[in-house]
C-alpha atoms as a PDB file:
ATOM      1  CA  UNK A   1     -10.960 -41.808 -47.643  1.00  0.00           C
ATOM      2  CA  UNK A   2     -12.481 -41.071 -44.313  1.00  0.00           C
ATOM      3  CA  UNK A   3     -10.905 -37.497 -43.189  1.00  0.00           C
ATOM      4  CA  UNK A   4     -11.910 -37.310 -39.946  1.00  0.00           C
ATOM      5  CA  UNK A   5      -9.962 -37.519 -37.014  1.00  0.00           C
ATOM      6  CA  UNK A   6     -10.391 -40.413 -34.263  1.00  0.00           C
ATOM      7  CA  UNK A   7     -12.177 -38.614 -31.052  1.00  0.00           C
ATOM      8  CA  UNK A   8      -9.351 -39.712 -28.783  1.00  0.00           C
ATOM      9  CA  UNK A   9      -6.605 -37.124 -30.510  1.00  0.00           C
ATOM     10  CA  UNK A  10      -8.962 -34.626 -30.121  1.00  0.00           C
ATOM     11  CA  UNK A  11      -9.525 -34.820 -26.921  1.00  0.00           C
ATOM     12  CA  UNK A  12      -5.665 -34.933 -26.588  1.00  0.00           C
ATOM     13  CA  UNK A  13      -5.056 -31.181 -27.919  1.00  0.00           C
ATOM     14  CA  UNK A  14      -7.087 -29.603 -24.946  1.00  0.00           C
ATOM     15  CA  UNK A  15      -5.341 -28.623 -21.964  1.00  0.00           C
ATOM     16  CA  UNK A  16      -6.642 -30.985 -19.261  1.00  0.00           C
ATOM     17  CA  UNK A  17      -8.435 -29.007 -16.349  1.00  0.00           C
ATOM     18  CA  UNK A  18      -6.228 -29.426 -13.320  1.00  0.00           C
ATOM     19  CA  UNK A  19      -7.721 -27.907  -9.826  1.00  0.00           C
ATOM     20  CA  UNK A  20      -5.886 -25.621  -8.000  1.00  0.00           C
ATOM     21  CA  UNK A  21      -4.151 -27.095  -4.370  1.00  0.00           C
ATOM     22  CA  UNK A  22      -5.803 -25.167  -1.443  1.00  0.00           C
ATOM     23  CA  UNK A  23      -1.831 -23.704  -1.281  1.00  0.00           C
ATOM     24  CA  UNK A  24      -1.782 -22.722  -5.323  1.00  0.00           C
ATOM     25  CA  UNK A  25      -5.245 -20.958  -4.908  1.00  0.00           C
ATOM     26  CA  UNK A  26      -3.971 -18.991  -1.466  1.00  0.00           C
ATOM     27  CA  UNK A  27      -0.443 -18.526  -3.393  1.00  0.00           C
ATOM     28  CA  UNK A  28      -3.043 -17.225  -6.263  1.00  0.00           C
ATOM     29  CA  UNK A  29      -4.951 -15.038  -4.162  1.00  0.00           C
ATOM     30  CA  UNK A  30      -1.693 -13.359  -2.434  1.00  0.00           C
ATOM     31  CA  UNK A  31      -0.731 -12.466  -6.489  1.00  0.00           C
ATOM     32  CA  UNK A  32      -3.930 -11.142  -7.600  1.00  0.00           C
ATOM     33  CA  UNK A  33      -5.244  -9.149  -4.166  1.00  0.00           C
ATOM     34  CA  UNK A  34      -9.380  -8.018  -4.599  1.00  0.00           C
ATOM     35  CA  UNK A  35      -9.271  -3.923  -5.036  1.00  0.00           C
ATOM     36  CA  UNK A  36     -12.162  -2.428  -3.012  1.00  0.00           C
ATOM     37  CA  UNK A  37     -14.347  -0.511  -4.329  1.00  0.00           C
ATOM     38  CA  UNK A  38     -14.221   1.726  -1.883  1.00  0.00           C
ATOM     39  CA  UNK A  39     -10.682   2.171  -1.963  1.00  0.00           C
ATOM     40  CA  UNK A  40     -10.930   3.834  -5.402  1.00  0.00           C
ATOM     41  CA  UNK A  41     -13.722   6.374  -4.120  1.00  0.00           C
ATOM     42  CA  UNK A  42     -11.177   7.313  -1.419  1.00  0.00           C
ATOM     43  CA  UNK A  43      -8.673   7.907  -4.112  1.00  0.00           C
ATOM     44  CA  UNK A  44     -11.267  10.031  -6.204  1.00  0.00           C
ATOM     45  CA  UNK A  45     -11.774  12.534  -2.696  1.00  0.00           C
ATOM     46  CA  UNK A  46      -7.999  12.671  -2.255  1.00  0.00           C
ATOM     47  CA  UNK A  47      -7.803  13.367  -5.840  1.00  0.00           C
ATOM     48  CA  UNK A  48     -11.051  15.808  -5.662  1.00  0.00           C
ATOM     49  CA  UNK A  49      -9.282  17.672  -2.904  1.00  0.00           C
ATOM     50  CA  UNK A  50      -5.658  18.295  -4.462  1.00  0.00           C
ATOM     51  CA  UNK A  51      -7.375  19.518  -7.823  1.00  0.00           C
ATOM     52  CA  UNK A  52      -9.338  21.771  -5.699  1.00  0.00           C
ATOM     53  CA  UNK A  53      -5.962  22.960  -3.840  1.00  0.00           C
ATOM     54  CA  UNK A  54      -4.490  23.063  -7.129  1.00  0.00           C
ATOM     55  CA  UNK A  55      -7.029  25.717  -8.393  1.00  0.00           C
ATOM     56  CA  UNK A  56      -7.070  27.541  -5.014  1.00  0.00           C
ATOM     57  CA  UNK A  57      -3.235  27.782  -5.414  1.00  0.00           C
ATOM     58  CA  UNK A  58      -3.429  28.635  -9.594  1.00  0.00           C
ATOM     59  CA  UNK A  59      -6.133  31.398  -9.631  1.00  0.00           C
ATOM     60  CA  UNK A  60      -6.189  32.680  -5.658  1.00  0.00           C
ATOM     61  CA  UNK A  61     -10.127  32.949  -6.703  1.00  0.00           C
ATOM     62  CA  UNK A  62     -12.167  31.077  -4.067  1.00  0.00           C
ATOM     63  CA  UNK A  63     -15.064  31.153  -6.285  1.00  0.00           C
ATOM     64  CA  UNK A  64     -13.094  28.883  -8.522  1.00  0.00           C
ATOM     65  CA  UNK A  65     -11.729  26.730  -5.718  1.00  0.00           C
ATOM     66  CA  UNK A  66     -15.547  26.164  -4.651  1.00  0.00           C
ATOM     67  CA  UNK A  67     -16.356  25.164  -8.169  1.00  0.00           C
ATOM     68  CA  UNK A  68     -13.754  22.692  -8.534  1.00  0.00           C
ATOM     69  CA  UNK A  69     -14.609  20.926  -4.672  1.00  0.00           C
ATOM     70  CA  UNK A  70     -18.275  20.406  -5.977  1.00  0.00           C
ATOM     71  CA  UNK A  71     -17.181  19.500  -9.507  1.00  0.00           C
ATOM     72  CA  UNK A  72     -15.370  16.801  -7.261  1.00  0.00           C
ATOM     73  CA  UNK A  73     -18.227  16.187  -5.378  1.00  0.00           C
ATOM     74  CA  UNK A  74     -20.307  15.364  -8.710  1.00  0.00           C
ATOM     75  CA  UNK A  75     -18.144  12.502  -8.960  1.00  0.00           C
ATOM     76  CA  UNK A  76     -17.318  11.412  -5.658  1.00  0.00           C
ATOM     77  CA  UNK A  77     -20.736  11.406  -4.051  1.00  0.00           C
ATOM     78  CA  UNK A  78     -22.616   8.993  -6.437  1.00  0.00           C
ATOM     79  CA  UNK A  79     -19.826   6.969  -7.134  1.00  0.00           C
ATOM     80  CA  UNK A  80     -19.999   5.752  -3.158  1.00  0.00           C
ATOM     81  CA  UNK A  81     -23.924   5.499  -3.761  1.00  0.00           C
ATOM     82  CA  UNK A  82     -23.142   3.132  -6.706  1.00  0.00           C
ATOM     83  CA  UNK A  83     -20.615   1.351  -4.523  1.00  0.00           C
ATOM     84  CA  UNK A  84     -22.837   1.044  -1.330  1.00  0.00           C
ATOM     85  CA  UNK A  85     -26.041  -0.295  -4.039  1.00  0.00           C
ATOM     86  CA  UNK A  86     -23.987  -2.498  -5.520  1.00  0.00           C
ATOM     87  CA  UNK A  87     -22.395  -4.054  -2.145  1.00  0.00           C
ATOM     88  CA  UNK A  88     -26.300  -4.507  -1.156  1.00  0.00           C
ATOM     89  CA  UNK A  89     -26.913  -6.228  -4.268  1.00  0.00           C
ATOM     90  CA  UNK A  90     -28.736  -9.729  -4.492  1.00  0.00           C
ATOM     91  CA  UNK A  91     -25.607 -11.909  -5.349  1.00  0.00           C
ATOM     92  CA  UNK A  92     -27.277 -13.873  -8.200  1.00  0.00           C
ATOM     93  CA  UNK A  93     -26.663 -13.226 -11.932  1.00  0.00           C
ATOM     94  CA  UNK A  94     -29.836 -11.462 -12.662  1.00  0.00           C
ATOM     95  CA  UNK A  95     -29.875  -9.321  -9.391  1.00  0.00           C
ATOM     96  CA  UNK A  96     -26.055  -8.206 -10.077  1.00  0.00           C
ATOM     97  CA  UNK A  97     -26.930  -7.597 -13.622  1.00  0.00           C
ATOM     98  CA  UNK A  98     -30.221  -5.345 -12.666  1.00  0.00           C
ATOM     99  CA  UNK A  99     -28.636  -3.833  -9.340  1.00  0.00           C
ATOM    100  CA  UNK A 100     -25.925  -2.595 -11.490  1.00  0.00           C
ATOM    101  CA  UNK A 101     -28.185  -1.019 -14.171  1.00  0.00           C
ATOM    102  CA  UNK A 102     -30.503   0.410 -11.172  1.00  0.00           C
ATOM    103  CA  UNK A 103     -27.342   1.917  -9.350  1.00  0.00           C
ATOM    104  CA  UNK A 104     -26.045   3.610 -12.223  1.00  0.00           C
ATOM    105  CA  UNK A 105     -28.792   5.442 -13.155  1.00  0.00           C
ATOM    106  CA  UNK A 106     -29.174   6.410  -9.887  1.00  0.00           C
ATOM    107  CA  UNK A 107     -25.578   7.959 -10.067  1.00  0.00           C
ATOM    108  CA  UNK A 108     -25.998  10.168 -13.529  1.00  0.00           C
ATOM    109  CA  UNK A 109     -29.708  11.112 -11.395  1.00  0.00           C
ATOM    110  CA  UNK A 110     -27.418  12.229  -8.850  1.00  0.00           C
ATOM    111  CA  UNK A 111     -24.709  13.649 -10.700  1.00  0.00           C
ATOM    112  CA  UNK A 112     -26.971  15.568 -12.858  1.00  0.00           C
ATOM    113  CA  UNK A 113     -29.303  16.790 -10.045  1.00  0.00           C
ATOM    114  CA  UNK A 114     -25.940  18.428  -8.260  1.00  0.00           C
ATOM    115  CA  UNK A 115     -24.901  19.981 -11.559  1.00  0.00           C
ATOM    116  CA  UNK A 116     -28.210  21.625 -11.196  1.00  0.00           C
ATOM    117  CA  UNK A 117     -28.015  22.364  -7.450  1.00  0.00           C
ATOM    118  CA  UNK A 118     -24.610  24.164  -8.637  1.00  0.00           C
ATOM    119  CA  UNK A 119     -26.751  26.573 -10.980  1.00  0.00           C
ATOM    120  CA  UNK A 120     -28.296  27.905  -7.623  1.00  0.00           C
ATOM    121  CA  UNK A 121     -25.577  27.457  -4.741  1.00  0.00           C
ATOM    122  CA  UNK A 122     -22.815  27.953  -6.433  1.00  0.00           C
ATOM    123  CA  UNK A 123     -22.774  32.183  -7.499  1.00  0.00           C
ATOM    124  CA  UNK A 124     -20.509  33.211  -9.058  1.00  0.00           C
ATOM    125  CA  UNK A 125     -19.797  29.560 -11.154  1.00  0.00           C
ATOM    126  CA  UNK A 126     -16.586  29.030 -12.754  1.00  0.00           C
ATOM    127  CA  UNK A 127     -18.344  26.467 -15.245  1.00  0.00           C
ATOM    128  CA  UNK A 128     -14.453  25.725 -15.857  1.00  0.00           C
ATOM    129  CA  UNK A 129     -13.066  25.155 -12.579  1.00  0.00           C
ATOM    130  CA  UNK A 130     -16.251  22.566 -11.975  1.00  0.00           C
ATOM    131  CA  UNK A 131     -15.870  20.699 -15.263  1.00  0.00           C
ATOM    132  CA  UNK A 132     -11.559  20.739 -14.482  1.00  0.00           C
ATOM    133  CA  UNK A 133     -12.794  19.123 -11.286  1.00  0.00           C
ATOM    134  CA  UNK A 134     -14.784  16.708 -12.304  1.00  0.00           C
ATOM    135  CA  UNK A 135     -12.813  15.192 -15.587  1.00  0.00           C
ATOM    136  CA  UNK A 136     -10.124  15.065 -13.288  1.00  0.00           C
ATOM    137  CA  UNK A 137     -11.599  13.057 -10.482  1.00  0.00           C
ATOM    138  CA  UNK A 138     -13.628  10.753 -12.752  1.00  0.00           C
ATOM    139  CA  UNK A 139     -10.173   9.470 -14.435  1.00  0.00           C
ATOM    140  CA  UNK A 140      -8.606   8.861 -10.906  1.00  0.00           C
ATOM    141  CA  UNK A 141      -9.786   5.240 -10.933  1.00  0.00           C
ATOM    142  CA  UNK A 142      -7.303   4.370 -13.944  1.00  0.00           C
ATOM    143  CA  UNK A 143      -4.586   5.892 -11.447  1.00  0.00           C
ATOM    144  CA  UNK A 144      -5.491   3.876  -8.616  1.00  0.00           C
ATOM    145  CA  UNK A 145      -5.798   0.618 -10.709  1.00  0.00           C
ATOM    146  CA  UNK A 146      -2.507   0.976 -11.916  1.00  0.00           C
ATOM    147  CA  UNK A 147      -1.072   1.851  -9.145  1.00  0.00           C
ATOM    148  CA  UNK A 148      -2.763  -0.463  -6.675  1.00  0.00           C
ATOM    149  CA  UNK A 149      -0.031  -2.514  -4.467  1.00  0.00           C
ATOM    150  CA  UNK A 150       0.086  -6.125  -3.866  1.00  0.00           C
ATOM    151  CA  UNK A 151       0.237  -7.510  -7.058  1.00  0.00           C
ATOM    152  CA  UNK A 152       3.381  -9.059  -7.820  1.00  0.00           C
ATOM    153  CA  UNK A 153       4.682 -11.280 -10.023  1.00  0.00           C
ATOM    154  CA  UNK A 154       5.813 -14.781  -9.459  1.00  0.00           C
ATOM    155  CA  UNK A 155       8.826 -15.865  -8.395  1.00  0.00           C
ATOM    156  CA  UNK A 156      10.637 -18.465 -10.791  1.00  0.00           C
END
């Protein structure tokens, strides 16, 4: 009558927690490689500064090359403030959590307040060039995830 299951074949379904070996957690680390964060900013400028070429080259207008560099900018500039507030962040759950908040408002401040800068240094605007420049630079970091090296696969 009694339906429930004795505690000890339970306990038998979960997957036992096994520690890695000092050599299976550096064999682990070699696989899965830590991406800096600045390494995806530097792909953003390099990315910043062929879109810019590209427009330079497309419309021979330097007005629109301009537009599309500080478009790039927009991006570029607060993402390495977010990085460098973040890297200066109190290493605690809270502090990470409310550093990262903190940080990214400061980056749409930023971005914004150089969208507004471009109202007065940038005469004549090409509002299209700067907005090409800036989608463009902002997606970057899915092309640098995927195409980060050093991950590999295991060998069977």
């Amino acid at each position: 009558m009694n339906d429930v299951t004795p505690r000890h074949e339970a306990e038998d379904e979960e997957p036992e927690f096994k520690p890695l070996t000092p050599e299976q957690a550096l064999e682990w680390r070699k696989r899965h490689p830590t991406l800096s964060v600045w390494r995806l900013v530097f792909g953003q400028l390099l990315v910043g500064l062929l879109v810019t070429l590209l427009v330079w080259i497309v419309t021979q207008d330097f007005a629109a090359a301009k537009s599309s560099a500080w478009g790039a900018l927009c991006v570029v500039v607060p993402a390495a403030l977010f990085a460098r507030g973040l890297a200066h962040t109190r290493h605690t759950a809270g502090g990470v959590l409310a550093g990262f908040f903190v940080w990214e408002m400061a980056k749409i401040a930023l971005t914004v307040a150089m969208l507004g800068i471009a109202l007065r240094w940038l005469q004549p605007l090409n509002w299209l060039a700067l907005l090409a420049g800036m989608v463009v630079t902002m997606k970057t970091y899915w092309f640098v995830l995927l195409a980060r090296s050093g991950v590999r696969k295991p060998i069977d």
